[in-house]
N, C-alpha and C. Protein backbone atom coordinates (compact mmCIF):
# COMPACT_ATOMS: atom_id res chain seq x y z
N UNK A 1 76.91 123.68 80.25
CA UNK A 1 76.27 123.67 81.56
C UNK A 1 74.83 124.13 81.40
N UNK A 2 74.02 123.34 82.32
CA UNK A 2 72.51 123.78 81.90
C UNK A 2 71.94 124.55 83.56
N UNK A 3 71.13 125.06 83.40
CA UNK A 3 70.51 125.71 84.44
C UNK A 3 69.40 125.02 84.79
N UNK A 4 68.81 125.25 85.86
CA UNK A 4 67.88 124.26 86.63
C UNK A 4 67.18 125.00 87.50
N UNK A 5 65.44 125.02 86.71
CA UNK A 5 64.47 125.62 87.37
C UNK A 5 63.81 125.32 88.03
N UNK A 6 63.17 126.24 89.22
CA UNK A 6 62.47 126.05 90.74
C UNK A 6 61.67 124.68 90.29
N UNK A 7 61.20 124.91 89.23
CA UNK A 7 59.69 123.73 89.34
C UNK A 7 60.65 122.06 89.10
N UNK A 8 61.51 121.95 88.83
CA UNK A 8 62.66 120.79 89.02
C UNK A 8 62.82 120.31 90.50
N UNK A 9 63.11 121.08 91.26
CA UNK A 9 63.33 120.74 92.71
C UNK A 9 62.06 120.47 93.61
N UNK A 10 60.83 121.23 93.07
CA UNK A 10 59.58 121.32 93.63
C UNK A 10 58.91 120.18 93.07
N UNK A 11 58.71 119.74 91.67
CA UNK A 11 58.33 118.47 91.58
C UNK A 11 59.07 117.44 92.42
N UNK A 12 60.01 117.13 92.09
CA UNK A 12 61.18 115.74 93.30
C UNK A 12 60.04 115.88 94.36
N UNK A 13 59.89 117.15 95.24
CA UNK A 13 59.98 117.22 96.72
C UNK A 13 58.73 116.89 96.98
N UNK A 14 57.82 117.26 95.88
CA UNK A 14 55.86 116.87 96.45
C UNK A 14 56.17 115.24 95.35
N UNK A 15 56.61 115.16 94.88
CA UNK A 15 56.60 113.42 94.12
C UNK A 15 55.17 114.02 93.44
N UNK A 16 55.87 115.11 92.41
CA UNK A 16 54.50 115.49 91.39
C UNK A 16 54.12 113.92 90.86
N UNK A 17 52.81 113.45 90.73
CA UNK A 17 52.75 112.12 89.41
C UNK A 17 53.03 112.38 88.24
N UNK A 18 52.64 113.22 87.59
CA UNK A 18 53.10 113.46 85.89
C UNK A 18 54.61 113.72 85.83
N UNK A 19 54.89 115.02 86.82
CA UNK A 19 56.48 115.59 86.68
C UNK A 19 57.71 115.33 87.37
N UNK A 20 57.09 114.21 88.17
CA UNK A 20 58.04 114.10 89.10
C UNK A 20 59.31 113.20 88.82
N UNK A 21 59.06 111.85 87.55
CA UNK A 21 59.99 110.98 87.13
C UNK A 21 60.77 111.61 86.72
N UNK A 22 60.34 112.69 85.88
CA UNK A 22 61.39 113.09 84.69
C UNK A 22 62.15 113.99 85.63
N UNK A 23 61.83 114.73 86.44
CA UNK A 23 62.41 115.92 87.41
C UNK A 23 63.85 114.78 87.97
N UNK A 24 62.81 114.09 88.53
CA UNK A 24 64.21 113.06 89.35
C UNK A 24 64.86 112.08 88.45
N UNK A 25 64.98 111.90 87.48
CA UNK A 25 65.97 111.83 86.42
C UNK A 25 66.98 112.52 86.06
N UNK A 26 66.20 114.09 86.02
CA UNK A 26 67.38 114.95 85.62
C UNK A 26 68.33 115.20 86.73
N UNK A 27 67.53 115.39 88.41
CA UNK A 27 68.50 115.77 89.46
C UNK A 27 69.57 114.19 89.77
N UNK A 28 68.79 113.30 89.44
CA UNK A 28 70.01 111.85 89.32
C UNK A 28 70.67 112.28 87.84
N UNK A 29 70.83 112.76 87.40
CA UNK A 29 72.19 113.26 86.29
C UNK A 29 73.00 113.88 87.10
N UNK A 30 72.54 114.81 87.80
CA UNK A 30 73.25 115.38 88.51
C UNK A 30 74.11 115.29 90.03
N UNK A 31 73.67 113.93 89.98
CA UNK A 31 74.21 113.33 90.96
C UNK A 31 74.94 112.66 90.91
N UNK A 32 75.04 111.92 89.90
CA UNK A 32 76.01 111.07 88.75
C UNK A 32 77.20 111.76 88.01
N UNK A 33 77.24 113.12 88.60
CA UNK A 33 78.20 113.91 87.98
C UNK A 33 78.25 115.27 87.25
N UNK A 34 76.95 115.25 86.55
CA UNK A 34 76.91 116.60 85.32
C UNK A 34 76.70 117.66 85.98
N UNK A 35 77.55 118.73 85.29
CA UNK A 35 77.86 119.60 86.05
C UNK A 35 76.13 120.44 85.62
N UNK A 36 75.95 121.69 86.65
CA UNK A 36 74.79 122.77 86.43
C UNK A 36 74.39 123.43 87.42
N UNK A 37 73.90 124.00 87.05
CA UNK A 37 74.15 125.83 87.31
C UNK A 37 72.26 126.00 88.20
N UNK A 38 71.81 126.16 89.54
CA UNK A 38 70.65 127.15 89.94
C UNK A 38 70.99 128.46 90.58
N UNK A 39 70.02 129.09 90.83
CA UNK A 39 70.71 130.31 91.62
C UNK A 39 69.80 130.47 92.71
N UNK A 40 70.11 131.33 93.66
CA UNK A 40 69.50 131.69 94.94
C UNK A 40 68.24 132.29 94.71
N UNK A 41 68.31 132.39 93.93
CA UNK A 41 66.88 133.27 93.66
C UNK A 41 65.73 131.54 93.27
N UNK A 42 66.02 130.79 92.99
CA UNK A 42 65.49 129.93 92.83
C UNK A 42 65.25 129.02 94.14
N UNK A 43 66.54 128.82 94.81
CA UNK A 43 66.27 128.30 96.15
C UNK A 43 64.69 128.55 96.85
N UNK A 44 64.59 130.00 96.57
CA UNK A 44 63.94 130.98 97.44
C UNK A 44 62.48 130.58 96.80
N UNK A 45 62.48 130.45 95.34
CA UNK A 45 61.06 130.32 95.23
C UNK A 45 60.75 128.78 96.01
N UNK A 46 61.49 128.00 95.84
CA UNK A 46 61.23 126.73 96.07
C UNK A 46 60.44 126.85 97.21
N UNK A 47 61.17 127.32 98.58
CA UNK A 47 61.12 127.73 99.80
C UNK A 47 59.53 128.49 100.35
N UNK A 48 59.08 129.55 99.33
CA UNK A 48 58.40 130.15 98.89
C UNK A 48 56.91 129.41 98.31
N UNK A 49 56.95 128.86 97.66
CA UNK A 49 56.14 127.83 96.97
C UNK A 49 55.59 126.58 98.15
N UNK A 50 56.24 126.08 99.05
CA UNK A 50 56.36 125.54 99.98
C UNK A 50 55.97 125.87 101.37
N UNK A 51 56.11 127.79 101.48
CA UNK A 51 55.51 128.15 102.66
C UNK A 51 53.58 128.44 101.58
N UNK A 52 53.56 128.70 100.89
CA UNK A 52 52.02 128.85 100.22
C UNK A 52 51.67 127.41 100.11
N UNK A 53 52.21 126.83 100.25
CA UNK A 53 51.29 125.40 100.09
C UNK A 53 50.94 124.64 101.96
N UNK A 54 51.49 125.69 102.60
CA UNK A 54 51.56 125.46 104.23
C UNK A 54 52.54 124.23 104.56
N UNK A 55 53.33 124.17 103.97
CA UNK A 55 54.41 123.05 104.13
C UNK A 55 55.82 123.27 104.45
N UNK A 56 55.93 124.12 105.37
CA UNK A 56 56.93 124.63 106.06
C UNK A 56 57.63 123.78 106.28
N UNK A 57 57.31 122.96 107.04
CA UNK A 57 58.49 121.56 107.23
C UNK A 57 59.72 121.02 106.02
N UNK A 58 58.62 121.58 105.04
CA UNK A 58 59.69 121.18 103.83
C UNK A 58 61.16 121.90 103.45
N UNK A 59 60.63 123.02 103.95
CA UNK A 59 61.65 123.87 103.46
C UNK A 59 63.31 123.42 103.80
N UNK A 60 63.60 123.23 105.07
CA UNK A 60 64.82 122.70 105.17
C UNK A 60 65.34 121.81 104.63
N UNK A 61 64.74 120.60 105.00
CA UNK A 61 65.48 119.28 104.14
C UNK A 61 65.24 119.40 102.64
N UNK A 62 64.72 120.30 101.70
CA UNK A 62 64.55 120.35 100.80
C UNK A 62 65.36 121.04 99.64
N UNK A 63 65.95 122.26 101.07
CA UNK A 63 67.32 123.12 100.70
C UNK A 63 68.43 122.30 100.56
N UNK A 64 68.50 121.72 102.16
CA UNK A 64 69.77 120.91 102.50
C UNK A 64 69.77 119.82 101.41
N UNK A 65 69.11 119.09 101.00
CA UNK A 65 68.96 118.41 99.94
C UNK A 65 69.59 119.13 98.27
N UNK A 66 69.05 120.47 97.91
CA UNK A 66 69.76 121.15 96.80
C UNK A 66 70.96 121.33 96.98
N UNK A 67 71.62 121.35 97.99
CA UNK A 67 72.49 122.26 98.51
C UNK A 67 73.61 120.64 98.30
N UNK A 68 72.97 119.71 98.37
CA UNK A 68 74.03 118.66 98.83
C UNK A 68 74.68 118.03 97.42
N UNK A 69 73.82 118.48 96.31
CA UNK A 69 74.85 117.49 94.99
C UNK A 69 76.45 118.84 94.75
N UNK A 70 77.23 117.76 94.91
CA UNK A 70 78.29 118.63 94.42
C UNK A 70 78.82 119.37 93.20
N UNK A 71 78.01 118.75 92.20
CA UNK A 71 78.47 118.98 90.99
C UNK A 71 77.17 120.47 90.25
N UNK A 72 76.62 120.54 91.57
CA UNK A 72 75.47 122.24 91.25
C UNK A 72 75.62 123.09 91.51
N UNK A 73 76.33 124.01 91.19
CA UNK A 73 77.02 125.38 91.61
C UNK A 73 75.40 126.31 91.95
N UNK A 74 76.11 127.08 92.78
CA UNK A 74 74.45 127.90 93.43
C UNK A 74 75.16 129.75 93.21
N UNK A 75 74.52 129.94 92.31
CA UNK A 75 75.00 131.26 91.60
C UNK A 75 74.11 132.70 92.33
N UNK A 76 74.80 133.63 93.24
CA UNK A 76 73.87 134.39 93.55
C UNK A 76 73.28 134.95 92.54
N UNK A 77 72.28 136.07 92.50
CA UNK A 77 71.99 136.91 91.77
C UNK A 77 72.58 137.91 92.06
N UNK A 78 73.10 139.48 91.07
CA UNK A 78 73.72 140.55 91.58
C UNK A 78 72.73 141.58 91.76
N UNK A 79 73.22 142.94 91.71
CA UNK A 79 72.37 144.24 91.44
C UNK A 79 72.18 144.29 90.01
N UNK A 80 73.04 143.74 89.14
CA UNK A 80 72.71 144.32 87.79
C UNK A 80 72.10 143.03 87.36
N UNK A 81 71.94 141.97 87.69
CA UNK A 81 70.67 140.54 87.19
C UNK A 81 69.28 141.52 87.33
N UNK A 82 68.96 142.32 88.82
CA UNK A 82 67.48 142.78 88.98
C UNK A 82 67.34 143.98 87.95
N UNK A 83 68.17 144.80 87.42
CA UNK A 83 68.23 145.81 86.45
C UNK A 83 67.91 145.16 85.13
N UNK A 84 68.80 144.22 84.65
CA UNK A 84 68.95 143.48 83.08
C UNK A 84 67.52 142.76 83.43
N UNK A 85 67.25 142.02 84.77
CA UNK A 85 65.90 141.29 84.95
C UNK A 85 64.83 142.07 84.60
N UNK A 86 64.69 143.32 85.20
CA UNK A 86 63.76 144.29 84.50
C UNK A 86 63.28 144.16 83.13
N UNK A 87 65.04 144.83 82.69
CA UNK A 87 64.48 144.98 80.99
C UNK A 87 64.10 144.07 80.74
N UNK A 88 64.48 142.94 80.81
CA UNK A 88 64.34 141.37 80.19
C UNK A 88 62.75 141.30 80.19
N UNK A 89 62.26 141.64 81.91
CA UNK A 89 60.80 141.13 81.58
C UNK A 89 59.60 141.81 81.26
N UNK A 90 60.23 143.27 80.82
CA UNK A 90 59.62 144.18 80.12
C UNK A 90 59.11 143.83 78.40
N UNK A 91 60.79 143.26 78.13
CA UNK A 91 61.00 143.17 76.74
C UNK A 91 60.32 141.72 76.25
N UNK A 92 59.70 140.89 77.25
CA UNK A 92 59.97 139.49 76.85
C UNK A 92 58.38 139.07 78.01
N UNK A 93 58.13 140.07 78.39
CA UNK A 93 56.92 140.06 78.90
C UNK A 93 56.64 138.28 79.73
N UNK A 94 57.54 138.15 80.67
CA UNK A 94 58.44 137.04 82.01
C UNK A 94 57.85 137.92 83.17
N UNK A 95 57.56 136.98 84.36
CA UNK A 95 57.69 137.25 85.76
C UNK A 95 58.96 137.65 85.81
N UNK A 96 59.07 138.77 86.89
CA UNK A 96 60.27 139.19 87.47
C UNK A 96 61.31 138.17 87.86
N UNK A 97 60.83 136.62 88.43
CA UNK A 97 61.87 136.27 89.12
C UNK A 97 62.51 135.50 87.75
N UNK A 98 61.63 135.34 86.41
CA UNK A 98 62.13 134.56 85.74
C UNK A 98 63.44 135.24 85.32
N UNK A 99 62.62 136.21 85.32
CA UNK A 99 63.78 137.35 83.95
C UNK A 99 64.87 137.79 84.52
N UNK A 100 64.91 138.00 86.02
CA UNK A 100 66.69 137.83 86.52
C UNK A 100 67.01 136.62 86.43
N UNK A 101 66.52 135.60 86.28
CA UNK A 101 67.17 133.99 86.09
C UNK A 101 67.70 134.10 85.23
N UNK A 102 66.86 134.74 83.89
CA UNK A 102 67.11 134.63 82.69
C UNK A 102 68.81 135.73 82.55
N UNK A 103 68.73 137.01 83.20
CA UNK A 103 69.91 137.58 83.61
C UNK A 103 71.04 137.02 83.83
N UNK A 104 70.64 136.30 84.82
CA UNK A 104 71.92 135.34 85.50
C UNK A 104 72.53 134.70 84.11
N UNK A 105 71.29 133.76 83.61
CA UNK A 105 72.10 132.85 82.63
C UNK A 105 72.74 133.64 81.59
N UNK A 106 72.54 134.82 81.20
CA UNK A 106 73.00 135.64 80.04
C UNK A 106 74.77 135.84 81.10
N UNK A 107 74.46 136.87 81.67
CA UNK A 107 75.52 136.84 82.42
C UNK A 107 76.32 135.60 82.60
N UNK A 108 76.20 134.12 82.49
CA UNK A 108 76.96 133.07 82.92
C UNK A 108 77.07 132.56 81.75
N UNK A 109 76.73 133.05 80.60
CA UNK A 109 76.27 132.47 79.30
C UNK A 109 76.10 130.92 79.22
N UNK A 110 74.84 130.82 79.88
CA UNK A 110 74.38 129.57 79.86
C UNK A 110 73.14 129.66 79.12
N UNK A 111 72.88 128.52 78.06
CA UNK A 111 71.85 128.95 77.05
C UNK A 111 70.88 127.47 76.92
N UNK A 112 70.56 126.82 78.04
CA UNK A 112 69.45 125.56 78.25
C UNK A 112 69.25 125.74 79.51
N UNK A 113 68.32 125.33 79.93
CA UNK A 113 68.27 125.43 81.42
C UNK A 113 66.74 124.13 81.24
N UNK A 114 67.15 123.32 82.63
CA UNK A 114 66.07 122.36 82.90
C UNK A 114 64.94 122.68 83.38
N UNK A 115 63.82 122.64 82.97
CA UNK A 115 62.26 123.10 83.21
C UNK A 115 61.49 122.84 82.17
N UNK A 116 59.87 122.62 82.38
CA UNK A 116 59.06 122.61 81.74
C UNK A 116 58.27 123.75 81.49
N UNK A 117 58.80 125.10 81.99
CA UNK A 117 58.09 125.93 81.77
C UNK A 117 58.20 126.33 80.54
N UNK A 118 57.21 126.07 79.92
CA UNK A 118 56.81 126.58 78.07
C UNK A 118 56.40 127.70 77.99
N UNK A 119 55.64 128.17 79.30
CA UNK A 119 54.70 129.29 78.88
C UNK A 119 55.86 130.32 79.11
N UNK A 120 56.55 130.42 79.90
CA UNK A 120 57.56 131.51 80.20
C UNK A 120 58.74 131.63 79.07
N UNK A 121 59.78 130.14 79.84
CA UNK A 121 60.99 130.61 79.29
C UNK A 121 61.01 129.61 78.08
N UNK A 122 60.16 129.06 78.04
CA UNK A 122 60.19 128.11 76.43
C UNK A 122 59.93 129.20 75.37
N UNK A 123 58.94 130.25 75.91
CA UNK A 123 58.88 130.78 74.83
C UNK A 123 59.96 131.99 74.18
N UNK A 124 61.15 132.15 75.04
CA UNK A 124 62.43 132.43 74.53
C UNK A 124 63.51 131.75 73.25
N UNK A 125 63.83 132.29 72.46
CA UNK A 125 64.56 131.89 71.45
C UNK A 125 65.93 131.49 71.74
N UNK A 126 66.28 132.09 72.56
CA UNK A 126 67.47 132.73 73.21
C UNK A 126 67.94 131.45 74.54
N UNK A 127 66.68 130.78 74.77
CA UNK A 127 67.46 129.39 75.81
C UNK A 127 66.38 128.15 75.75
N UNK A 128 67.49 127.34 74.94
CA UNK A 128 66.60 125.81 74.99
C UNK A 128 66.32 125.02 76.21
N UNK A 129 65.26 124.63 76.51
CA UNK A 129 64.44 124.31 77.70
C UNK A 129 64.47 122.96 77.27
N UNK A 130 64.86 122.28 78.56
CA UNK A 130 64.87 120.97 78.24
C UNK A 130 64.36 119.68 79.56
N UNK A 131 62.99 119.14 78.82
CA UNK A 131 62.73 117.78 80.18
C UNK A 131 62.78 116.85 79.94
N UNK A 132 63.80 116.43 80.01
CA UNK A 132 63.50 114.38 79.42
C UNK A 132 64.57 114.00 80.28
């Protein structure tokens, strides 16, 4: 099972030009069946990312849209993801929201997760990042 990061759902929704094919490739895998893993904490940036770009409107159909493939389990975060998230982005020098993601997936032992982020979680040993 792979995990699936904010900037996945946020490309689809603005129809990035560079990122947006490959984004909606991977969420049509997932529509087609393959199973994978986001978490609430990701919802939120999406949501988040969306009220800073003044595009409020988006936010709903954009949820209701994540929310609708069946085969994407939506994993809260706990109290001990924001603790382990800490250390994580102490130790590994990550934004906070990455490094409870990164929590979550330790906790779910999930070790790929979909994104292009290189600068963050690519540069982890520990989870293969994957966009094609």
């Amino acid at each position: 099972m792979r995990f699936i990061d904010s900037n996945i759902f946020i490309y689809v929704a603005t129809n990035h030009p560079r990122f947006g094919p490959t984004s909606k490739n991977i969420l049509k895998r997932i529509e087609q069946g393959e199973e994978a893993t986001t978490s609430t904490l990701v919802i939120c940036e999406v949501a988040w990312v969306f009220e800073a770009m003044g595009r409020q409107g988006d936010i709903k159909p954009t949820i209701e849209k994540i929310l609708s493939y069946s085969t994407l389990h939506i994993e809260p975060f706990d109290a001990d993801d924001l603790i382990v998230g800490a250390t994580i982005m102490a130790n590994h020098h990550l934004d906070f929201n990455d490094a409870v993601n990164v929590a979550l997936m330790e906790r779910l032992a999930i070790h790929e997760a979909y994104t292009n982020d290189e600068k963050h979680l690519g540069r982890l040993g520990f989870i293969r990042t994957i966009f094609e």
